[in-house]
PDB file of N, CA and C in Angstrom:
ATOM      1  N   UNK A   1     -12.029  16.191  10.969  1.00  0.00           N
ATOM      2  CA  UNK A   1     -11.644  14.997  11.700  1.00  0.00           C
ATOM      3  C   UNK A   1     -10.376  15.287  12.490  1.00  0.00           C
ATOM      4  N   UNK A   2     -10.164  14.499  14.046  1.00  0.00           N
ATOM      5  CA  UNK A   2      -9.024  14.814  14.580  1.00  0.00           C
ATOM      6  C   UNK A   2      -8.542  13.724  13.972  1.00  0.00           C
ATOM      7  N   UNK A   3      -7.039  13.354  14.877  1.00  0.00           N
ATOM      8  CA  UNK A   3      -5.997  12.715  13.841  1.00  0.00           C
ATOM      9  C   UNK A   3      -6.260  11.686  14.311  1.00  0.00           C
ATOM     10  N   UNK A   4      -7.077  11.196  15.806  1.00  0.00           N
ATOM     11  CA  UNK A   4      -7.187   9.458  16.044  1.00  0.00           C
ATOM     12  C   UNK A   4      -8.627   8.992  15.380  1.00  0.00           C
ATOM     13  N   UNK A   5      -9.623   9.945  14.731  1.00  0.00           N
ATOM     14  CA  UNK A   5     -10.606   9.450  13.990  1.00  0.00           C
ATOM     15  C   UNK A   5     -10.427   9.135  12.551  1.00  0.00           C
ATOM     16  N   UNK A   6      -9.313  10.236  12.036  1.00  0.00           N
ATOM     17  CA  UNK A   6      -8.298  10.142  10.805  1.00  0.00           C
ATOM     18  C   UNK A   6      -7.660   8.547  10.446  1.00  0.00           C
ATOM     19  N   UNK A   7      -7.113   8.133  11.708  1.00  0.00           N
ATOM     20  CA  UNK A   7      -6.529   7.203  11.913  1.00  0.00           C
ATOM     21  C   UNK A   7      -7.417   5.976  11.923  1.00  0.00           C
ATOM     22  N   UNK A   8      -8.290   6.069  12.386  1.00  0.00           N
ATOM     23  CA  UNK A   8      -9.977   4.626  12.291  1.00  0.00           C
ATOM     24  C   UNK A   8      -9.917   5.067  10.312  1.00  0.00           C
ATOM     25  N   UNK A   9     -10.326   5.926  10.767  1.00  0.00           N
ATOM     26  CA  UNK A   9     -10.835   5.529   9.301  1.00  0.00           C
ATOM     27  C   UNK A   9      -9.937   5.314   8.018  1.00  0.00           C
ATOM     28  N   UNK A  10      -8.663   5.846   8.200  1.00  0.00           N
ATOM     29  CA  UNK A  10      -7.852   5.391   7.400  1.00  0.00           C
ATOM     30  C   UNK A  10      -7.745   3.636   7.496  1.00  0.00           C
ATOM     31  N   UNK A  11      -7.774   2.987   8.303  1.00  0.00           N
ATOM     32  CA  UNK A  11      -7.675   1.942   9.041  1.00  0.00           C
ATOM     33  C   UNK A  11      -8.722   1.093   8.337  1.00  0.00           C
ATOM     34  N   UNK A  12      -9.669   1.337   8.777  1.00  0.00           N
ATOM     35  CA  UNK A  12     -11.171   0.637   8.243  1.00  0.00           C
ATOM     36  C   UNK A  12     -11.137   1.470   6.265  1.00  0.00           C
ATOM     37  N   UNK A  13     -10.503   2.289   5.899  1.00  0.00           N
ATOM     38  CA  UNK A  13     -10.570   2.107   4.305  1.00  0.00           C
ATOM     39  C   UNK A  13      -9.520   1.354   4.111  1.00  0.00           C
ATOM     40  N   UNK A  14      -8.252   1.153   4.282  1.00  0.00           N
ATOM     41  CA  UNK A  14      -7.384   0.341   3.677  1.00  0.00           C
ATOM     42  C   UNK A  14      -7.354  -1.471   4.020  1.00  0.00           C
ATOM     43  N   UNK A  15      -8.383  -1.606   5.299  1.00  0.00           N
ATOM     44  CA  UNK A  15      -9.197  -2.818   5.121  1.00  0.00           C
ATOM     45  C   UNK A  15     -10.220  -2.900   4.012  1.00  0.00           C
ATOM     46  N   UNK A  16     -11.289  -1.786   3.784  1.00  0.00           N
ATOM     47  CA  UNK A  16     -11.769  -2.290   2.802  1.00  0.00           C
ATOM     48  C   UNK A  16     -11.420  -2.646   1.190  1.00  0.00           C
ATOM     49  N   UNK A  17     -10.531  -1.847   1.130  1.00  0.00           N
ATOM     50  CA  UNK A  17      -9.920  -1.754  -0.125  1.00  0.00           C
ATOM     51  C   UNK A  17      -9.077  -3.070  -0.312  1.00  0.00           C
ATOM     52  N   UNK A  18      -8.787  -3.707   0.499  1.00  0.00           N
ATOM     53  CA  UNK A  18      -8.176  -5.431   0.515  1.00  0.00           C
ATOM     54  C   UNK A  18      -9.485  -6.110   0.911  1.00  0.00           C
ATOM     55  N   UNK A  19     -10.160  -6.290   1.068  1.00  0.00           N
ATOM     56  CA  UNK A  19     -11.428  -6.563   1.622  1.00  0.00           C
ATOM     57  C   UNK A  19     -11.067  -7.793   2.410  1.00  0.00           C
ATOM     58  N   UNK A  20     -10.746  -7.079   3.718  1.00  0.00           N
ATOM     59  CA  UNK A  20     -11.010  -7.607   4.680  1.00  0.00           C
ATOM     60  C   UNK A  20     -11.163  -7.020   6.301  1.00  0.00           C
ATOM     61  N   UNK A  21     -12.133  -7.466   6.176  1.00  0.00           N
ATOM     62  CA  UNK A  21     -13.226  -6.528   7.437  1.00  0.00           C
ATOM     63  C   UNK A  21     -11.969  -6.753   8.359  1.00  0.00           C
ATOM     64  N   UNK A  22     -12.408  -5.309   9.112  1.00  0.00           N
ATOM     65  CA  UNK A  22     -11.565  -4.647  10.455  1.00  0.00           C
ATOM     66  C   UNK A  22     -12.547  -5.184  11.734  1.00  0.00           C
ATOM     67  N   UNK A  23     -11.963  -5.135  12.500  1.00  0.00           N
ATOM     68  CA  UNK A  23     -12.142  -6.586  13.945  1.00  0.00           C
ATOM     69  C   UNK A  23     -12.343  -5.100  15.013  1.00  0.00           C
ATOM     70  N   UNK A  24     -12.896  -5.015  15.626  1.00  0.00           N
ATOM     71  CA  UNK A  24     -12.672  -4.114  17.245  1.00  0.00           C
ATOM     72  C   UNK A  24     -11.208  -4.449  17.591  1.00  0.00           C
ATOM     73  N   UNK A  25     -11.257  -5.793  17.824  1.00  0.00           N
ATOM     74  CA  UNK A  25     -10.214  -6.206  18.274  1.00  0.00           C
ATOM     75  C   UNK A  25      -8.717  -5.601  17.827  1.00  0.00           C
ATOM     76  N   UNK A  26      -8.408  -5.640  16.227  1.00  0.00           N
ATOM     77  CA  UNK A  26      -7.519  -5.281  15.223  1.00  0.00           C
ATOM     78  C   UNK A  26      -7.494  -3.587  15.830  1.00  0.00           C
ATOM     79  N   UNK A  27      -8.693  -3.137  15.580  1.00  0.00           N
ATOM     80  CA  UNK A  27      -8.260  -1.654  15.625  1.00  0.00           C
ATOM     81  C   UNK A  27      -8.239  -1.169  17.162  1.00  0.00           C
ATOM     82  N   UNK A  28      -7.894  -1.857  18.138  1.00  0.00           N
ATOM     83  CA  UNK A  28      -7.338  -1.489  19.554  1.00  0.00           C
ATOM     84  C   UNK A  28      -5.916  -2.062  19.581  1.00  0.00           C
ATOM     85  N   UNK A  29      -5.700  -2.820  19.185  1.00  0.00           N
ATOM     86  CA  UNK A  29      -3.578  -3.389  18.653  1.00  0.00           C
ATOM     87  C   UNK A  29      -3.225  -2.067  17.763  1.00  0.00           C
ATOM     88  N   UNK A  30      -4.428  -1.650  16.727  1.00  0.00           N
ATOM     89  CA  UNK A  30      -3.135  -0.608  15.930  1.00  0.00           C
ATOM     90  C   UNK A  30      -3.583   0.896  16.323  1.00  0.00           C
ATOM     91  N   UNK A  31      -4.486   0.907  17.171  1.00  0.00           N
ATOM     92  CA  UNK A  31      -4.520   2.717  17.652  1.00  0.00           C
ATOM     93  C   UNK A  31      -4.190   3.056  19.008  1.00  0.00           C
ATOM     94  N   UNK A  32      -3.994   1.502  19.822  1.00  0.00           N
ATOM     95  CA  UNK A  32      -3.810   1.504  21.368  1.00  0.00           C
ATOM     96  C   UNK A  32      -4.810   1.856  22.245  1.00  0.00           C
ATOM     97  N   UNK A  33      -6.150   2.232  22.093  1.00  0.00           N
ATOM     98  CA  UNK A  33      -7.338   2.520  22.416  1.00  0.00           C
ATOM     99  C   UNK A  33      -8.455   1.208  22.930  1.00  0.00           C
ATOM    100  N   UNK A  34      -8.835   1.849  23.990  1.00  0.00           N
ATOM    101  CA  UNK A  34      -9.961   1.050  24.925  1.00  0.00           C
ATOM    102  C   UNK A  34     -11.193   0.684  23.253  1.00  0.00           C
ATOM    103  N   UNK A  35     -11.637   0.106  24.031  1.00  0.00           N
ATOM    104  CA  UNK A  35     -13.237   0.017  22.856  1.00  0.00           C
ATOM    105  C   UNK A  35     -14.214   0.885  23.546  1.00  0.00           C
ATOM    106  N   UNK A  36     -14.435   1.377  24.501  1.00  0.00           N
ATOM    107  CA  UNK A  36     -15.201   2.422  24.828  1.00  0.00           C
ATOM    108  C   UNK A  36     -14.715   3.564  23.875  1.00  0.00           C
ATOM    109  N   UNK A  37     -13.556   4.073  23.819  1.00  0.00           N
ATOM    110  CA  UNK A  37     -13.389   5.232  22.706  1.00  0.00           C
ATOM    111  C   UNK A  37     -13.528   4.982  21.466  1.00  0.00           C
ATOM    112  N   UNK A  38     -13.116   3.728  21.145  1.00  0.00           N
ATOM    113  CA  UNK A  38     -12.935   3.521  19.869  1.00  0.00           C
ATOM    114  C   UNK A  38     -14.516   3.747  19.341  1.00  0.00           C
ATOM    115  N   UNK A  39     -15.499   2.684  20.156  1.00  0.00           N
ATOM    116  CA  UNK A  39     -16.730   3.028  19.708  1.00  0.00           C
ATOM    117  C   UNK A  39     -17.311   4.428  19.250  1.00  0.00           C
ATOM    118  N   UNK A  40     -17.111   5.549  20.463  1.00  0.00           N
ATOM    119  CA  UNK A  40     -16.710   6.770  20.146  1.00  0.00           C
ATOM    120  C   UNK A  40     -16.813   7.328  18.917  1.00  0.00           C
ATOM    121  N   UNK A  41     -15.142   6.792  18.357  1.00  0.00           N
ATOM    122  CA  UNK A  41     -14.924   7.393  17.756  1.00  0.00           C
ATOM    123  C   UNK A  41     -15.460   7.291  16.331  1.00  0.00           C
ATOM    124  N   UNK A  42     -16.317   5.439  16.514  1.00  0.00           N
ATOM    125  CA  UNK A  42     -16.536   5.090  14.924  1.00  0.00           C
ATOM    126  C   UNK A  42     -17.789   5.642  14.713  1.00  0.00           C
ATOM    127  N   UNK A  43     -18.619   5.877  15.921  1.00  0.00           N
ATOM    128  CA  UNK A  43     -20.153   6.807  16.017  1.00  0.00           C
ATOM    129  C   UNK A  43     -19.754   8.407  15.516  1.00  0.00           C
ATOM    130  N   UNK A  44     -18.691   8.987  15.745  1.00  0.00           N
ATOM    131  CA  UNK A  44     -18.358   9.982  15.211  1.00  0.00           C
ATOM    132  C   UNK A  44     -18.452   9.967  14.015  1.00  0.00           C
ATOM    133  N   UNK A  45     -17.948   9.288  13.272  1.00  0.00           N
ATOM    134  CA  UNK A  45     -17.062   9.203  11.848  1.00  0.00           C
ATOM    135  C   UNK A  45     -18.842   8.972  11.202  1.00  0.00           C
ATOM    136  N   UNK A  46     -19.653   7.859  11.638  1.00  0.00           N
ATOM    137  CA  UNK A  46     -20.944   7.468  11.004  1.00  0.00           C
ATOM    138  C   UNK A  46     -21.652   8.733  11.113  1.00  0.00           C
ATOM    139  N   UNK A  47     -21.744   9.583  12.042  1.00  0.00           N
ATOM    140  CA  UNK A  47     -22.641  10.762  11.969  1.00  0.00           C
ATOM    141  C   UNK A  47     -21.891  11.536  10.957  1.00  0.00           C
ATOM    142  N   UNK A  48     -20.944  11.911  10.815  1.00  0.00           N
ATOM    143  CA  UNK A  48     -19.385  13.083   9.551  1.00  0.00           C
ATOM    144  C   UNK A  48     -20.608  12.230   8.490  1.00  0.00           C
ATOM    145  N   UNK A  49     -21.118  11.238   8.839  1.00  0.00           N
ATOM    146  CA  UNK A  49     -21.194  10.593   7.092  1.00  0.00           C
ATOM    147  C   UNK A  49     -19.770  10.212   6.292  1.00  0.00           C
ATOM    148  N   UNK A  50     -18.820   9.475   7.167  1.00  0.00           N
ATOM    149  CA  UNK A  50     -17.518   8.999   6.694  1.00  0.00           C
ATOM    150  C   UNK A  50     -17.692   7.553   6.160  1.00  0.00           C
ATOM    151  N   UNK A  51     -18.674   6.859   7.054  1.00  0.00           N
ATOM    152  CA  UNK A  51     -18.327   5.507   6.998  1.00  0.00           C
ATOM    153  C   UNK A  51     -19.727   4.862   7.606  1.00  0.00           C
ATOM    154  N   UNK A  52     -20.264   3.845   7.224  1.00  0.00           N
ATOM    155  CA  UNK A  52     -21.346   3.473   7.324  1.00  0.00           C
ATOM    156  C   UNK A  52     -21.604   1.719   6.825  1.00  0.00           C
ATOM    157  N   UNK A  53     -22.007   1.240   8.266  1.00  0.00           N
ATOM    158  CA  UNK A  53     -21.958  -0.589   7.965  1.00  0.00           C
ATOM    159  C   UNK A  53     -23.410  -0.781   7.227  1.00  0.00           C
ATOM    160  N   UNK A  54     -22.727  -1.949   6.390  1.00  0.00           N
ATOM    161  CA  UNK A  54     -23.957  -2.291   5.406  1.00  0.00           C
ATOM    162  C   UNK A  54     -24.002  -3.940   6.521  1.00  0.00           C
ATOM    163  N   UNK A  55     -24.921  -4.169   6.827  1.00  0.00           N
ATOM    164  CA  UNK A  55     -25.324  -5.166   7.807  1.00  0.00           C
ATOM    165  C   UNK A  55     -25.595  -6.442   6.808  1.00  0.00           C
ATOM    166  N   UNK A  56     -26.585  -6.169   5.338  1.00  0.00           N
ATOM    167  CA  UNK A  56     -26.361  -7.645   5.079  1.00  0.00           C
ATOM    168  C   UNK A  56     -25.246  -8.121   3.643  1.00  0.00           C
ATOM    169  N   UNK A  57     -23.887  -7.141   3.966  1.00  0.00           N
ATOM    170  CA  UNK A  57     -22.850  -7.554   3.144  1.00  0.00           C
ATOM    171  C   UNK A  57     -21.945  -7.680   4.621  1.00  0.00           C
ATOM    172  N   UNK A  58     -22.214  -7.513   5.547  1.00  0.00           N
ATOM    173  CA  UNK A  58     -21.197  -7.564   6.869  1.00  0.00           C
ATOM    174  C   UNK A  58     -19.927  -6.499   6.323  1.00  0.00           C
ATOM    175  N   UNK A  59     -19.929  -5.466   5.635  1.00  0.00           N
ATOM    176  CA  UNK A  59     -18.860  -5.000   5.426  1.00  0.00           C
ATOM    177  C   UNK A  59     -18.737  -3.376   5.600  1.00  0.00           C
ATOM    178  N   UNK A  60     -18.000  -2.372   5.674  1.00  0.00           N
ATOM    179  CA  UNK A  60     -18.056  -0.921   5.929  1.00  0.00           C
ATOM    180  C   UNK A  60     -18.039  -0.583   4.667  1.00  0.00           C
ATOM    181  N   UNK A  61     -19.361   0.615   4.713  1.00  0.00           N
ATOM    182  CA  UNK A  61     -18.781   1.299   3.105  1.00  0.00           C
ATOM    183  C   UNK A  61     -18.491   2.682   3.499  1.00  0.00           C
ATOM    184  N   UNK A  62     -16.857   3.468   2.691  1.00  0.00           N
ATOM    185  CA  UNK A  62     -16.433   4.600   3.111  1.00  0.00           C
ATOM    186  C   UNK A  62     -16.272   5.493   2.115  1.00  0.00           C
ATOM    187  N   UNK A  63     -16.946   6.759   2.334  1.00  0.00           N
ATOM    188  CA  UNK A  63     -17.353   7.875   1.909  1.00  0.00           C
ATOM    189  C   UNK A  63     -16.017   8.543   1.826  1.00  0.00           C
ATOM    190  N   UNK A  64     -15.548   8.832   0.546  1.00  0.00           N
ATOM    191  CA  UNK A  64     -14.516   9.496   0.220  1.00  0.00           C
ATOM    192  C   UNK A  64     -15.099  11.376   0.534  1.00  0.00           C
ATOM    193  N   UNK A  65     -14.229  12.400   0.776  1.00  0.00           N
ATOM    194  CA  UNK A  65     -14.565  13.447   0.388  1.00  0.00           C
ATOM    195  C   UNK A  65     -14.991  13.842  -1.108  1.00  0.00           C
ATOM    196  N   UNK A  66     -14.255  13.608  -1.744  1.00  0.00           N
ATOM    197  CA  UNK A  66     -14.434  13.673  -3.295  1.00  0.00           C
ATOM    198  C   UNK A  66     -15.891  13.026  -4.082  1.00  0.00           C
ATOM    199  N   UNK A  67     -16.523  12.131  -2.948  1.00  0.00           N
ATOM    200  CA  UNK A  67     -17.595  11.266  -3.254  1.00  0.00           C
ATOM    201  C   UNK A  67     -17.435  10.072  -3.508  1.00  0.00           C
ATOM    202  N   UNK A  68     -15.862   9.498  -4.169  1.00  0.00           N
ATOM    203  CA  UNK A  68     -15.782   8.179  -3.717  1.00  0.00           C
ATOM    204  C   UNK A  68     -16.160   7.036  -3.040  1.00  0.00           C
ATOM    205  N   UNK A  69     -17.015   6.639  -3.618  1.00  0.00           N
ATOM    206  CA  UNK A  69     -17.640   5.310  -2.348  1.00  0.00           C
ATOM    207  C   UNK A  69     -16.514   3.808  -2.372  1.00  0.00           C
ATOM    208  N   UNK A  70     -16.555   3.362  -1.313  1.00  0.00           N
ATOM    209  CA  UNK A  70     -16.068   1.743  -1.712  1.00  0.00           C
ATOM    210  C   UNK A  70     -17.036   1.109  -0.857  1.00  0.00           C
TER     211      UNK A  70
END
């Protein structure tokens, strides 16, 4: 991972871990990024197998290295 996909996903786990879902909106105020990249970057992270939306909990679940799920 580079350090602004590092940065999503750190982002979107320490939302989940308070559980409360991360906004497009939220994560262009804290990475300074268009939503064209950001999208980017979260299609990146879903192919790594980092992070992956569960559609009928509306919420992200993130793939620790270690195997950690939340």
């Amino acid at each position: 991972m580079n350090d602004i996909e590092r940065k999503v996903f750190r982002i979107i786990f320490n939302n989940t871990i308070s559980h409360q879902p991360v906004t497009l909106k939220q994560l262009k105020i804290k990475t300074g990024r268009n939503e064209k990249e950001l999208r980017q970057i979260i299609k990146s992270l879903i192919a790594q197998n980092r992070i992956k939306w569960d559609k009928e909990k509306n919420k992200w679940i993130v793939y620790m290295e270690d195997g950690f799920i939340v």
